[in-house]
N, C-alpha and C. Protein backbone atom coordinates (compact mmCIF):
# COMPACT_ATOMS: atom_id res chain seq x y z
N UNK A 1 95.74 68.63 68.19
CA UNK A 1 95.61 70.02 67.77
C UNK A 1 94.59 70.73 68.67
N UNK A 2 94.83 71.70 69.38
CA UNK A 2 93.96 72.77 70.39
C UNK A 2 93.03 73.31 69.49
N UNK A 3 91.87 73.25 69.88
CA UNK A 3 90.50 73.60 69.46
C UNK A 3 90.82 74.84 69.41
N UNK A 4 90.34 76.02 68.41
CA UNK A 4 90.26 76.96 68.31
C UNK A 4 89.37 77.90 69.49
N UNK A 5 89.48 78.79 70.01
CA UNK A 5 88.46 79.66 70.98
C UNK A 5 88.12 80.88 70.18
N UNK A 6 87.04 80.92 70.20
CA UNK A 6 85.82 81.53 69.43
C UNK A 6 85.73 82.79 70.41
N UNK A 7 85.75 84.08 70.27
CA UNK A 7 85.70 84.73 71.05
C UNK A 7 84.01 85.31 70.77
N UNK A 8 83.08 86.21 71.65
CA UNK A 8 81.59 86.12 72.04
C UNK A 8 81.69 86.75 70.07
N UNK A 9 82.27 87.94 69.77
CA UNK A 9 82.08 88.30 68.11
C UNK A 9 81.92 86.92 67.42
N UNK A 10 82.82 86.32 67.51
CA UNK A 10 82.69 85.12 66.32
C UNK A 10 81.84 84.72 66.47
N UNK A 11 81.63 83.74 67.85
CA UNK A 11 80.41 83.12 67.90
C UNK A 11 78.90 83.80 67.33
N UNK A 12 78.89 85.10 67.61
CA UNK A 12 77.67 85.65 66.94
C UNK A 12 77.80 85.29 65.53
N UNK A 13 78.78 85.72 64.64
CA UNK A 13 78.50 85.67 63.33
C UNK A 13 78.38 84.42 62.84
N UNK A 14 79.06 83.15 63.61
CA UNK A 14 78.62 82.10 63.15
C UNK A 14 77.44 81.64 63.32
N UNK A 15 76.65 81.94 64.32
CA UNK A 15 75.37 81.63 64.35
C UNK A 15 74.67 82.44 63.04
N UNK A 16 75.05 83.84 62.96
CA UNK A 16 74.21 84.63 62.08
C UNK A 16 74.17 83.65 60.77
N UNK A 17 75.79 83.07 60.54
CA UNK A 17 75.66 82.27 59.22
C UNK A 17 74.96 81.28 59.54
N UNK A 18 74.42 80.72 60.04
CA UNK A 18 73.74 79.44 60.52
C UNK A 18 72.73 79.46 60.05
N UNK A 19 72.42 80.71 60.74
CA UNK A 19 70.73 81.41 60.38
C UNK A 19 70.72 81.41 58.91
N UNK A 20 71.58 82.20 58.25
CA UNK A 20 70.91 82.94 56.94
C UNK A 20 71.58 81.77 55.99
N UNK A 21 72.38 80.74 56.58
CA UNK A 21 72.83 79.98 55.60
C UNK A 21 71.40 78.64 55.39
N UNK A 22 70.58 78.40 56.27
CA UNK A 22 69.44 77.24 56.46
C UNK A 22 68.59 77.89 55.94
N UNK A 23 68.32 79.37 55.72
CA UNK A 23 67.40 79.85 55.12
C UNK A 23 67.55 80.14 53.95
N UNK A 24 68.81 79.99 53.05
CA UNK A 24 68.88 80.04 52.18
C UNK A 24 68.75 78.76 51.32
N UNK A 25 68.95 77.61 52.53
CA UNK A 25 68.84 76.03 51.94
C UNK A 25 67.36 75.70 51.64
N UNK A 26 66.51 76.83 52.40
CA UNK A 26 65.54 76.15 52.60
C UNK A 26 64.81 77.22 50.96
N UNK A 27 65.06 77.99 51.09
CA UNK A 27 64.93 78.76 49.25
C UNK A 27 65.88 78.28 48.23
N UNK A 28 65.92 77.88 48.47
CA UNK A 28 67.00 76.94 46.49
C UNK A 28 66.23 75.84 47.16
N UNK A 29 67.05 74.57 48.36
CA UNK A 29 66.49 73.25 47.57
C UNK A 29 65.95 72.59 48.62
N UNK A 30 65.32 73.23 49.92
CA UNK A 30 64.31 72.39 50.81
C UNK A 30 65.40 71.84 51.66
N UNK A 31 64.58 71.85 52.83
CA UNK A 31 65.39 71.06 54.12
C UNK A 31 65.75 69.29 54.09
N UNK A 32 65.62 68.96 53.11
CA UNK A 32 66.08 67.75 52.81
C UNK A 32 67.32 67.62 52.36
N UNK A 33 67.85 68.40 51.79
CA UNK A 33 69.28 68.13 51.47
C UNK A 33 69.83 69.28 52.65
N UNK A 34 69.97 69.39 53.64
CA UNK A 34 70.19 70.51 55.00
C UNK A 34 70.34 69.66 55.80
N UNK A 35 71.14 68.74 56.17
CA UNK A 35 71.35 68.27 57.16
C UNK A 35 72.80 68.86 57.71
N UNK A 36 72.69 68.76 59.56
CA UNK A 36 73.13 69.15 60.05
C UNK A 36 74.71 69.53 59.70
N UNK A 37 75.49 68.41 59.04
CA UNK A 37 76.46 68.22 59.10
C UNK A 37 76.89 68.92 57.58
N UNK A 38 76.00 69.04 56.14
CA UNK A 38 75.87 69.98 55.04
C UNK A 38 75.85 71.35 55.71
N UNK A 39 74.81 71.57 56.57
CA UNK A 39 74.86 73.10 57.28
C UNK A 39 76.50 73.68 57.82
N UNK A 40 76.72 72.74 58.90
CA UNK A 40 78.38 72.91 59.36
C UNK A 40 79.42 72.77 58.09
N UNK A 41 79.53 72.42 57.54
CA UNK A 41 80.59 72.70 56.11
C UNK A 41 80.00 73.81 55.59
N UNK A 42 79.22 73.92 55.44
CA UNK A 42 79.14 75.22 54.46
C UNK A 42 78.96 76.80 55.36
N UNK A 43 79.10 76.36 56.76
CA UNK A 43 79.63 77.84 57.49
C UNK A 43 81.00 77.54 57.93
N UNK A 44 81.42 76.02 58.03
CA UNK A 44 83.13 76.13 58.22
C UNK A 44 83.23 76.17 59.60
N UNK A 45 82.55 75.26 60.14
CA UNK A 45 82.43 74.95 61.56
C UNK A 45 82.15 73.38 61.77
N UNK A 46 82.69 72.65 62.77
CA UNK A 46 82.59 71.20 62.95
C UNK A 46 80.88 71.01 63.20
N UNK A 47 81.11 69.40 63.26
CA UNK A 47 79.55 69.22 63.61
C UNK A 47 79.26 69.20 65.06
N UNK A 48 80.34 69.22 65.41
CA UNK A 48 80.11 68.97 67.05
C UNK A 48 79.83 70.67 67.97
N UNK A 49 80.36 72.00 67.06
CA UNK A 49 80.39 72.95 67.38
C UNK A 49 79.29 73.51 67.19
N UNK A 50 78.03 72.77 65.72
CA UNK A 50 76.83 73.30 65.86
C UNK A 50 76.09 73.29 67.31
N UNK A 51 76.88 71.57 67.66
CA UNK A 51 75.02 72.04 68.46
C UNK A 51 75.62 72.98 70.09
N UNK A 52 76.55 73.33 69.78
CA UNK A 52 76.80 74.96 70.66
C UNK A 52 76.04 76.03 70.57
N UNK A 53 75.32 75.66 69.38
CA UNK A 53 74.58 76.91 69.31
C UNK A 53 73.16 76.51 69.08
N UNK A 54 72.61 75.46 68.49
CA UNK A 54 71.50 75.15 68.45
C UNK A 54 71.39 73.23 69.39
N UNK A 55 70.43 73.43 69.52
CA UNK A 55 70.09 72.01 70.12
C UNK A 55 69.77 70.52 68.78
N UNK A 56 69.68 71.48 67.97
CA UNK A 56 69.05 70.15 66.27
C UNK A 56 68.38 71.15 65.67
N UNK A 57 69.08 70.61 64.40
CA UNK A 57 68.04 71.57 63.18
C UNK A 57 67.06 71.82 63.35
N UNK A 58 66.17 71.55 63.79
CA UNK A 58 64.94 71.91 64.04
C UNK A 58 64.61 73.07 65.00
N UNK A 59 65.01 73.37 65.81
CA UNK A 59 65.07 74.82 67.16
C UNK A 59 66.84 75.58 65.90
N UNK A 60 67.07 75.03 64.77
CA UNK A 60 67.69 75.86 63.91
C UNK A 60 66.92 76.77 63.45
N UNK A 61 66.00 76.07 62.27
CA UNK A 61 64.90 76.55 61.38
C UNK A 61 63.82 77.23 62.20
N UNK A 62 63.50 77.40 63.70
CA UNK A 62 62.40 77.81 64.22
C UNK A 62 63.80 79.29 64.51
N UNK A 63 64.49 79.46 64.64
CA UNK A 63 65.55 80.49 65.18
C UNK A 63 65.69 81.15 63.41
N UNK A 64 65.86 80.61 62.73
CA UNK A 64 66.04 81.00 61.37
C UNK A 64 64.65 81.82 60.36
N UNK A 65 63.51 80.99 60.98
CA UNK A 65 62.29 81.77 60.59
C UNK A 65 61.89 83.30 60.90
N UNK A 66 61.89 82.92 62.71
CA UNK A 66 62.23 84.36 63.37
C UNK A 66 63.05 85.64 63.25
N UNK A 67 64.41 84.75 62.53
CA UNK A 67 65.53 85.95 62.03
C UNK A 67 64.84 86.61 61.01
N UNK A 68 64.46 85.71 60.11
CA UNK A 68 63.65 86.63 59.46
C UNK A 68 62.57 87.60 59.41
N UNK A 69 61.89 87.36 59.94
CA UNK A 69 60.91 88.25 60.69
C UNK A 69 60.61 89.88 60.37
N UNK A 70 62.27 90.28 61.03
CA UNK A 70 62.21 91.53 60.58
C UNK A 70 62.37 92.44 59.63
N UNK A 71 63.32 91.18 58.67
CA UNK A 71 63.17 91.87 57.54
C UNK A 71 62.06 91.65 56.03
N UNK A 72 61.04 90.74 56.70
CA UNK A 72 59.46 90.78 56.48
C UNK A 72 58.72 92.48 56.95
N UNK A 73 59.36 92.31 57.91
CA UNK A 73 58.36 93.65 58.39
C UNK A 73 58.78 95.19 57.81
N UNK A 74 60.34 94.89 57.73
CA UNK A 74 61.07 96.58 56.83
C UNK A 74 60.54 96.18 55.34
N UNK A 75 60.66 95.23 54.71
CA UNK A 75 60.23 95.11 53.64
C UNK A 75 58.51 95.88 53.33
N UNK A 76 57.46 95.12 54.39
CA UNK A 76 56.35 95.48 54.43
C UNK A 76 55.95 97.04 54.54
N UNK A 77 56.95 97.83 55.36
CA UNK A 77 57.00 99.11 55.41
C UNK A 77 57.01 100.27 54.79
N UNK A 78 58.30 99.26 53.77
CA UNK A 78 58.90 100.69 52.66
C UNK A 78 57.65 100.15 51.14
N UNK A 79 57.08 99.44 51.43
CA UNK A 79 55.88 99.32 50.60
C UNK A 79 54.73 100.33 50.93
N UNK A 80 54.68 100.65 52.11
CA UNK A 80 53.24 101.13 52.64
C UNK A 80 54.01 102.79 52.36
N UNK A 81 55.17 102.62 52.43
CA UNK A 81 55.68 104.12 51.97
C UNK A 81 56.13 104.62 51.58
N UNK A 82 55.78 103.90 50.21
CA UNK A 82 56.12 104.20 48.60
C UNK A 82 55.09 105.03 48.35
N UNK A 83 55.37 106.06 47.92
CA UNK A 83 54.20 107.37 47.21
C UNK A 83 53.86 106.84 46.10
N UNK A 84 54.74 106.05 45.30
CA UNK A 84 54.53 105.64 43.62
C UNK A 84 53.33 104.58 43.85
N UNK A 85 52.95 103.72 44.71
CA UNK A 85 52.13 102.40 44.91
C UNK A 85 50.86 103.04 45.82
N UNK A 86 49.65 102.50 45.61
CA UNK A 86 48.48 102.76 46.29
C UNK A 86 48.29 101.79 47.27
N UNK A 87 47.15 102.00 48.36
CA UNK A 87 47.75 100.89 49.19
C UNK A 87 47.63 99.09 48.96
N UNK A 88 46.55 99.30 48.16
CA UNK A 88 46.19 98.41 47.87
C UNK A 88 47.44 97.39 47.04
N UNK A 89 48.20 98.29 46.32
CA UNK A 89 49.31 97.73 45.29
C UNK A 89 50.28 97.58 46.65
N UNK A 90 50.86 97.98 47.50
CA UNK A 90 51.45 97.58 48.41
C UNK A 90 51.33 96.47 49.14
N UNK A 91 49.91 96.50 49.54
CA UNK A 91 49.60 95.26 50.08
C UNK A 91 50.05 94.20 49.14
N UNK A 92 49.62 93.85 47.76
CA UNK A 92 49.14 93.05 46.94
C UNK A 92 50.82 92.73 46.84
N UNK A 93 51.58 93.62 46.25
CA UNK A 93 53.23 93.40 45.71
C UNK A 93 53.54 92.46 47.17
N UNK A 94 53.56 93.05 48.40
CA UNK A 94 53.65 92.15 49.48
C UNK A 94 53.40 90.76 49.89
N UNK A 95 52.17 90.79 49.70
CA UNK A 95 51.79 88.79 49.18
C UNK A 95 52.23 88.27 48.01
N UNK A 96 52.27 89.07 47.01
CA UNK A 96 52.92 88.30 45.64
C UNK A 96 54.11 87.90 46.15
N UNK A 97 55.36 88.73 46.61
CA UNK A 97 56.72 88.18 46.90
C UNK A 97 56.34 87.09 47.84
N UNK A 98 55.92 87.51 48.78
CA UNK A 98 56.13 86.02 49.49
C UNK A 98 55.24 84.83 49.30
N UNK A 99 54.38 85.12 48.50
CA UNK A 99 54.15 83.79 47.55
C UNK A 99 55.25 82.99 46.45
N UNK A 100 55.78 84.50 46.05
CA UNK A 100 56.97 83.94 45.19
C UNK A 100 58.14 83.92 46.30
N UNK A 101 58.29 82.92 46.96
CA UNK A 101 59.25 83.20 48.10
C UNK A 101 60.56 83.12 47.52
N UNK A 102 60.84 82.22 46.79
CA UNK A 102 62.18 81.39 45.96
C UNK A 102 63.23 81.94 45.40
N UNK A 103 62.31 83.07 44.76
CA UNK A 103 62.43 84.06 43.73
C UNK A 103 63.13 85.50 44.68
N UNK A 104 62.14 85.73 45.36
CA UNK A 104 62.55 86.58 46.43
C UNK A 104 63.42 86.37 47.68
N UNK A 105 64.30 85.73 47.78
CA UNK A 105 65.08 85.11 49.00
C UNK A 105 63.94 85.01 49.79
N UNK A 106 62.68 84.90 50.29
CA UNK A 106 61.93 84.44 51.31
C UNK A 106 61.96 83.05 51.52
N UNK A 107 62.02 82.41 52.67
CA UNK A 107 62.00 81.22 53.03
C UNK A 107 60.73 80.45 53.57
N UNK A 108 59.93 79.75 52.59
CA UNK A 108 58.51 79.04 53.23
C UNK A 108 59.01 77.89 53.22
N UNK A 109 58.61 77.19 54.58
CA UNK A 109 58.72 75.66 54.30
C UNK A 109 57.14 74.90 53.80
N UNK A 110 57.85 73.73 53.02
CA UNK A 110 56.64 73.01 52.53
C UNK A 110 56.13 72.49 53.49
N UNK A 111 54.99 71.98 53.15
CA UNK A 111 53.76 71.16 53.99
C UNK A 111 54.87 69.94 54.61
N UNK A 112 55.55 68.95 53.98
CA UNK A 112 56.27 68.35 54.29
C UNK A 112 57.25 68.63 55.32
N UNK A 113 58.06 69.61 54.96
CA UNK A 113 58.94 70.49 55.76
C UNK A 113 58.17 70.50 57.29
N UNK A 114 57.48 71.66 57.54
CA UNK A 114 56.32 71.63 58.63
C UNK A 114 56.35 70.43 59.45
N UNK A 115 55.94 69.23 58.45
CA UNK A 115 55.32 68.15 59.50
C UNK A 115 56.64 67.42 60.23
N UNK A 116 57.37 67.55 59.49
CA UNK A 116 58.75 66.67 59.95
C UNK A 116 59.37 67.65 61.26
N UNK A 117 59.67 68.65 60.98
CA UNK A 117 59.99 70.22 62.13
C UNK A 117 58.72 69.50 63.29
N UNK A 118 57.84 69.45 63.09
CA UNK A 118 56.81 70.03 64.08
C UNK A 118 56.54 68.31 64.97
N UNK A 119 56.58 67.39 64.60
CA UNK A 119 57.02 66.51 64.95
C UNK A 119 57.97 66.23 66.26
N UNK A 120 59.37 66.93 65.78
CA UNK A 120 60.80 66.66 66.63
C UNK A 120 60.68 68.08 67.65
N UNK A 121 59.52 68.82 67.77
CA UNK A 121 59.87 70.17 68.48
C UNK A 121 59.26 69.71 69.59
N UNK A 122 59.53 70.01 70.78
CA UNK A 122 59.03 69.96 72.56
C UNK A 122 57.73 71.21 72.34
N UNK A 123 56.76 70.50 73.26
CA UNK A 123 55.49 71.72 73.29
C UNK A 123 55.80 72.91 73.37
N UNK A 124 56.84 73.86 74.55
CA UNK A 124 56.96 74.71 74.96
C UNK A 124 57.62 75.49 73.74
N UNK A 125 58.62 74.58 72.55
CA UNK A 125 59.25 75.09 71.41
C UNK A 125 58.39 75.61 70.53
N UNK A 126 57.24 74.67 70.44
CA UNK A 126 56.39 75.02 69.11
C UNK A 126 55.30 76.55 69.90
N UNK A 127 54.94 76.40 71.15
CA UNK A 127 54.43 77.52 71.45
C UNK A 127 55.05 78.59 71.71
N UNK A 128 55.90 79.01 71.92
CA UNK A 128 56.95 80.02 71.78
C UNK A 128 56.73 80.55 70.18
N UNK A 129 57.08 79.56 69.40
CA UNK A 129 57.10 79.82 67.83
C UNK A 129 55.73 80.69 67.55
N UNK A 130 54.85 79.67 67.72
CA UNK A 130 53.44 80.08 67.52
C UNK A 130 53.06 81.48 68.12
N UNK A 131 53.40 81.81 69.43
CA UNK A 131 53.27 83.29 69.97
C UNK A 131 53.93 83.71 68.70
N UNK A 132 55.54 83.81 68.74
CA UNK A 132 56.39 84.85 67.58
C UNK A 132 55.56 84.72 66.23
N UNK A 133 54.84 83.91 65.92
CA UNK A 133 54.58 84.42 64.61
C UNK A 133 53.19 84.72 64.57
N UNK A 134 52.04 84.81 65.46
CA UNK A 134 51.07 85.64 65.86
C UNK A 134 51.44 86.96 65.96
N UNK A 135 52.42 87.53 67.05
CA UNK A 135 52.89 88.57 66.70
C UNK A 135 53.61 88.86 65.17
N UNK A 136 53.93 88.05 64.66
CA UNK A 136 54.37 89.00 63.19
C UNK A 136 53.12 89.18 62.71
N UNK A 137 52.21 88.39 62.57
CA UNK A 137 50.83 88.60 61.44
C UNK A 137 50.00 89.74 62.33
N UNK A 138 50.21 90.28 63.78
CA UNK A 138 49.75 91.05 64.14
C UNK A 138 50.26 92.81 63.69
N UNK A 139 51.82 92.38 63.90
CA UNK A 139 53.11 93.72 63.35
C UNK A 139 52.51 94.05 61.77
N UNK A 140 52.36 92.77 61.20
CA UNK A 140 51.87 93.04 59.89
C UNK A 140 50.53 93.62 59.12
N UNK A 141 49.39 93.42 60.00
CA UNK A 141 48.31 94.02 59.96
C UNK A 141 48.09 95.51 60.13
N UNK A 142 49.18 96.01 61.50
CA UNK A 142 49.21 96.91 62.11
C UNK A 142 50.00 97.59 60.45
N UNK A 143 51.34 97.53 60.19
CA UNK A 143 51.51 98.02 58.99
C UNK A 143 50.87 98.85 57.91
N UNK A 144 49.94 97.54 57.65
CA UNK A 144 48.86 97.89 56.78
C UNK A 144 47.88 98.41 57.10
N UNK A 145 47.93 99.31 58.47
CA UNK A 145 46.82 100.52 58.85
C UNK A 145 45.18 99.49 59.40
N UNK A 146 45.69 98.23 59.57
CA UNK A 146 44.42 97.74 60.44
C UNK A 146 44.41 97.73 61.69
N UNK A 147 43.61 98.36 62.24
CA UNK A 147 43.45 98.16 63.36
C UNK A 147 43.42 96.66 64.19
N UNK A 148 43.37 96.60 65.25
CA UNK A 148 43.35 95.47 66.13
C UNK A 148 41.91 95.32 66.20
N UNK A 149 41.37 93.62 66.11
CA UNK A 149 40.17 93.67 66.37
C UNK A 149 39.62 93.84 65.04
N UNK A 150 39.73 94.06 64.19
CA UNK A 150 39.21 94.48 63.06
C UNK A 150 39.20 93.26 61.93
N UNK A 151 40.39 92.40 61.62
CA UNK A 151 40.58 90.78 61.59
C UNK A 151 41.35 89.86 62.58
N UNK A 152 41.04 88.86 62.50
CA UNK A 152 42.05 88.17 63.59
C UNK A 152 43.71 87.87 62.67
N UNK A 153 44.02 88.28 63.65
CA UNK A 153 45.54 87.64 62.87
C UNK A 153 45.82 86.39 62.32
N UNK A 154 45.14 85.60 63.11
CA UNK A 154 45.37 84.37 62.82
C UNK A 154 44.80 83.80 61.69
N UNK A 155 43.57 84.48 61.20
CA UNK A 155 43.13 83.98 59.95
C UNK A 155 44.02 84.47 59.17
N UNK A 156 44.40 85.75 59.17
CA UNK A 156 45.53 86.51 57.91
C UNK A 156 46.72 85.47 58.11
N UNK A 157 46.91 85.11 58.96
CA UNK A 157 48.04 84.12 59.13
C UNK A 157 47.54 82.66 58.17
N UNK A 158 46.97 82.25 58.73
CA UNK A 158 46.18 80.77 57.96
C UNK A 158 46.50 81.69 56.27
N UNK A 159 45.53 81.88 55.83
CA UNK A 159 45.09 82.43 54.59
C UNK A 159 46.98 83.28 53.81
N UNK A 160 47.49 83.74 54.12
CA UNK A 160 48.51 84.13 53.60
C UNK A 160 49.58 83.16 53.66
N UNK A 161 49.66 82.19 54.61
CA UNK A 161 50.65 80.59 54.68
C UNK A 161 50.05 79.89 53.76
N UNK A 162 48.64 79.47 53.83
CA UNK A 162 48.41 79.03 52.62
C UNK A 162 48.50 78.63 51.65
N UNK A 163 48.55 80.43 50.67
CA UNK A 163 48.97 80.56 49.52
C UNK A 163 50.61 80.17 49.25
N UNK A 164 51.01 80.47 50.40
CA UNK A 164 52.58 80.57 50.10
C UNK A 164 53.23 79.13 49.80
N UNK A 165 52.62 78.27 50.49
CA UNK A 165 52.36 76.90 50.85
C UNK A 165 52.05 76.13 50.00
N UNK A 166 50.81 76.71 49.43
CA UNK A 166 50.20 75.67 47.76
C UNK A 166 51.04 75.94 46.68
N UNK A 167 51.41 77.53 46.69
CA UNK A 167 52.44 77.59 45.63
C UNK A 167 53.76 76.92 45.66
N UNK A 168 54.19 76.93 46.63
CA UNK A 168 55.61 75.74 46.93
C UNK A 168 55.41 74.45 46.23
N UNK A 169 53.90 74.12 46.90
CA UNK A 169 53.88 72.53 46.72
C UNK A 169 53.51 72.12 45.11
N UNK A 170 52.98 73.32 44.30
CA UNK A 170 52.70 72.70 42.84
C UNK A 170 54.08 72.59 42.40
N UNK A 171 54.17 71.22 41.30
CA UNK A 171 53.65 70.63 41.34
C UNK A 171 54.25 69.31 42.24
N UNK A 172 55.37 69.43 43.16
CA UNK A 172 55.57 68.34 43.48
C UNK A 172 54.80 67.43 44.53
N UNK A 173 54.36 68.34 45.40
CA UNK A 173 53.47 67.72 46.67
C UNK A 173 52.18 67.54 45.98
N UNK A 174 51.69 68.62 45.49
CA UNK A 174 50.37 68.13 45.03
C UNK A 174 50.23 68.33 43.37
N UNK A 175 49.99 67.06 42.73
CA UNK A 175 50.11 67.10 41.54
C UNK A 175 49.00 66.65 40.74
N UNK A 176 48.10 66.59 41.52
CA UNK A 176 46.84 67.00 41.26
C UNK A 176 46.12 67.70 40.48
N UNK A 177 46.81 69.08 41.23
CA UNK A 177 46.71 70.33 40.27
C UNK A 177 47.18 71.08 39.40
N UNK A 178 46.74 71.77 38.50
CA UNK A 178 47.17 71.88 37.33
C UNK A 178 48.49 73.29 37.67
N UNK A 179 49.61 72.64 36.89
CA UNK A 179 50.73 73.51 37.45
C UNK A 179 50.67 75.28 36.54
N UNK A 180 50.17 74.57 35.23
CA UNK A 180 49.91 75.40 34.17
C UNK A 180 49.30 77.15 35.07
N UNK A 181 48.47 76.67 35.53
CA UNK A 181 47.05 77.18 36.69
C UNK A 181 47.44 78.03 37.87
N UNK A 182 49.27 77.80 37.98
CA UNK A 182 49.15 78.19 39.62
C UNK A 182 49.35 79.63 39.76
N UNK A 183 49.82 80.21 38.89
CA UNK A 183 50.41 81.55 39.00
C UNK A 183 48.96 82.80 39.10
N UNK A 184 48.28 82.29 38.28
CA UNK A 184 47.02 82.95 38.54
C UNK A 184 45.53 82.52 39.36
N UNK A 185 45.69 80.93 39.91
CA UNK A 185 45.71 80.96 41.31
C UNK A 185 46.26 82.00 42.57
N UNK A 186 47.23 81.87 42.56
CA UNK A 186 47.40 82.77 43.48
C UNK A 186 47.44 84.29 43.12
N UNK A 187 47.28 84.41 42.04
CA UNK A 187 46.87 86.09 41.81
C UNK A 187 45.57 86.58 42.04
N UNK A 188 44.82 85.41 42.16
CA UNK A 188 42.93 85.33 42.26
C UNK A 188 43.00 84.93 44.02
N UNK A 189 43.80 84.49 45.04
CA UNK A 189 43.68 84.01 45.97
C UNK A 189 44.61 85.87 46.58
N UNK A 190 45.38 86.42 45.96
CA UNK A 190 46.05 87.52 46.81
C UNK A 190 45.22 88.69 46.67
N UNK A 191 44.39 88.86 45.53
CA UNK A 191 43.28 89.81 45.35
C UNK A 191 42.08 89.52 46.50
N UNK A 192 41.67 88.34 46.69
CA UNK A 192 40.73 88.22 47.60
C UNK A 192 41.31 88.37 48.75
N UNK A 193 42.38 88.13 49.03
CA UNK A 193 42.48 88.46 50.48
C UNK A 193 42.64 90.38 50.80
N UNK A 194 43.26 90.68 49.47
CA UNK A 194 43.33 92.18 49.17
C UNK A 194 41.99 92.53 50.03
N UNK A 195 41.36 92.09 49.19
CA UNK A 195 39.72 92.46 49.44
C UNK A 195 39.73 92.27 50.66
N UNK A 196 39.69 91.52 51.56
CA UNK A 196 39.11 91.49 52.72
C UNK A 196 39.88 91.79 53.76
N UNK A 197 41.13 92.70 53.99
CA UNK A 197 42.19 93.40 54.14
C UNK A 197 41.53 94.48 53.99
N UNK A 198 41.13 95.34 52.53
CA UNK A 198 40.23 96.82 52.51
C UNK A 198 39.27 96.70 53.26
N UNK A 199 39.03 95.84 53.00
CA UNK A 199 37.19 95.92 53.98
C UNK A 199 37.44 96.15 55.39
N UNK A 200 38.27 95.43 56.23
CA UNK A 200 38.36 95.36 57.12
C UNK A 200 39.25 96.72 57.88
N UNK A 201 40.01 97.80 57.13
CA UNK A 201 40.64 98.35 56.82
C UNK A 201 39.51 100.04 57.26
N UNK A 202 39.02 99.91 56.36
CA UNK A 202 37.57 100.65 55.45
C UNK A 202 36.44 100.99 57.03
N UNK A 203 36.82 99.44 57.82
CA UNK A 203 35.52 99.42 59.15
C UNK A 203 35.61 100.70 59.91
């Protein structure tokens, strides 16, 4: 049977499903049940045709993070320019969702997730990544009317992964902590960063 020919349209949209279909695996049930060959059935493409488009799940999920990106940043926008919300409530509704990523189609990977990805990626992959998402926490600051220089991105980066991060992991990664606890954890962890967002804001 003659292989089908994909003309340059298709091929885009199958990648697009690629994208938004791993990011959706990775919000319901984690990159553990996402293997390559689960990914290709559920866009309706062989396994041999994925890696036409990606090299291994892994330069998937780093292409899939990035897709997202921008619609982190329109999201972040029509917050800052909402007349009904102050800025502060903009900011704040902003970290709440993507703390509640799950809930919100946002896609965080767990601590686990991370180490296994970051592992199988070539230096030049993971620094590429690392630029793109310096620039988002930079796009994102800028949003929120901070100037450059005023925090480093990279801490807003640290400090907002974080949260997003600990909340994923209660209680299965870390069970330690009290699960009862987490929701207002991170309502006490998105206010402080609130805070130091105005301040810096305020300079």
């Amino acid at each position: 049977m003659a292989r089908k020919a994909y003309s340059a349209q298709e091929r885009e949209r199958v990648r697009e499903a690629l994208l938004t279909t791993v990011l959706q695996c990775i919000v319901d049930r984690g990159l553990i049940h996402s293997s390559i060959e689960v990914l290709s059935k559920k866009v309706g493409i062989s396994k041999s045709f994925f890696y036409s488009f990606f090299p291994s799940k892994e330069e998937l999920v780093l292409q899939a993070l990035r897709y997202q990106q921008p619609r982190l940043l329109r999201y972040a926008r029509e917050l800052m320019d909402d007349p009904s919300l102050s800025w502060r409530e903009g900011v704040k509704t902003f970290l709440r969702s993507c703390c509640d990523g799950a809930k919100n189609g946002i896609a965080v990977l767990s601590m686990e997730e991370e180490q296994a990805i970051f592992r199988c990626l070539s230096k030049e992959s993971f620094q590429a990544f690392r630029a793109d998402q310096l620039a988002l926490y930079e796009a994102i600051l800028a949003i929120f009317g901070i100037a450059p220089g005023k925090i480093d991105p990279r801490l807003f980066g640290n400090l907002a992964l974080e949260m997003m991060m600990v909340q994923k992991a209660i209680p299965d990664s870390l069970p330690f902590l009290f699960p009862e606890a987490a929701e207002a954890m991170a309502e006490f962890q998105i206010d402080a960063l609130a805070d130091a967002l105005q301040r810096a804001r305020d300079l």
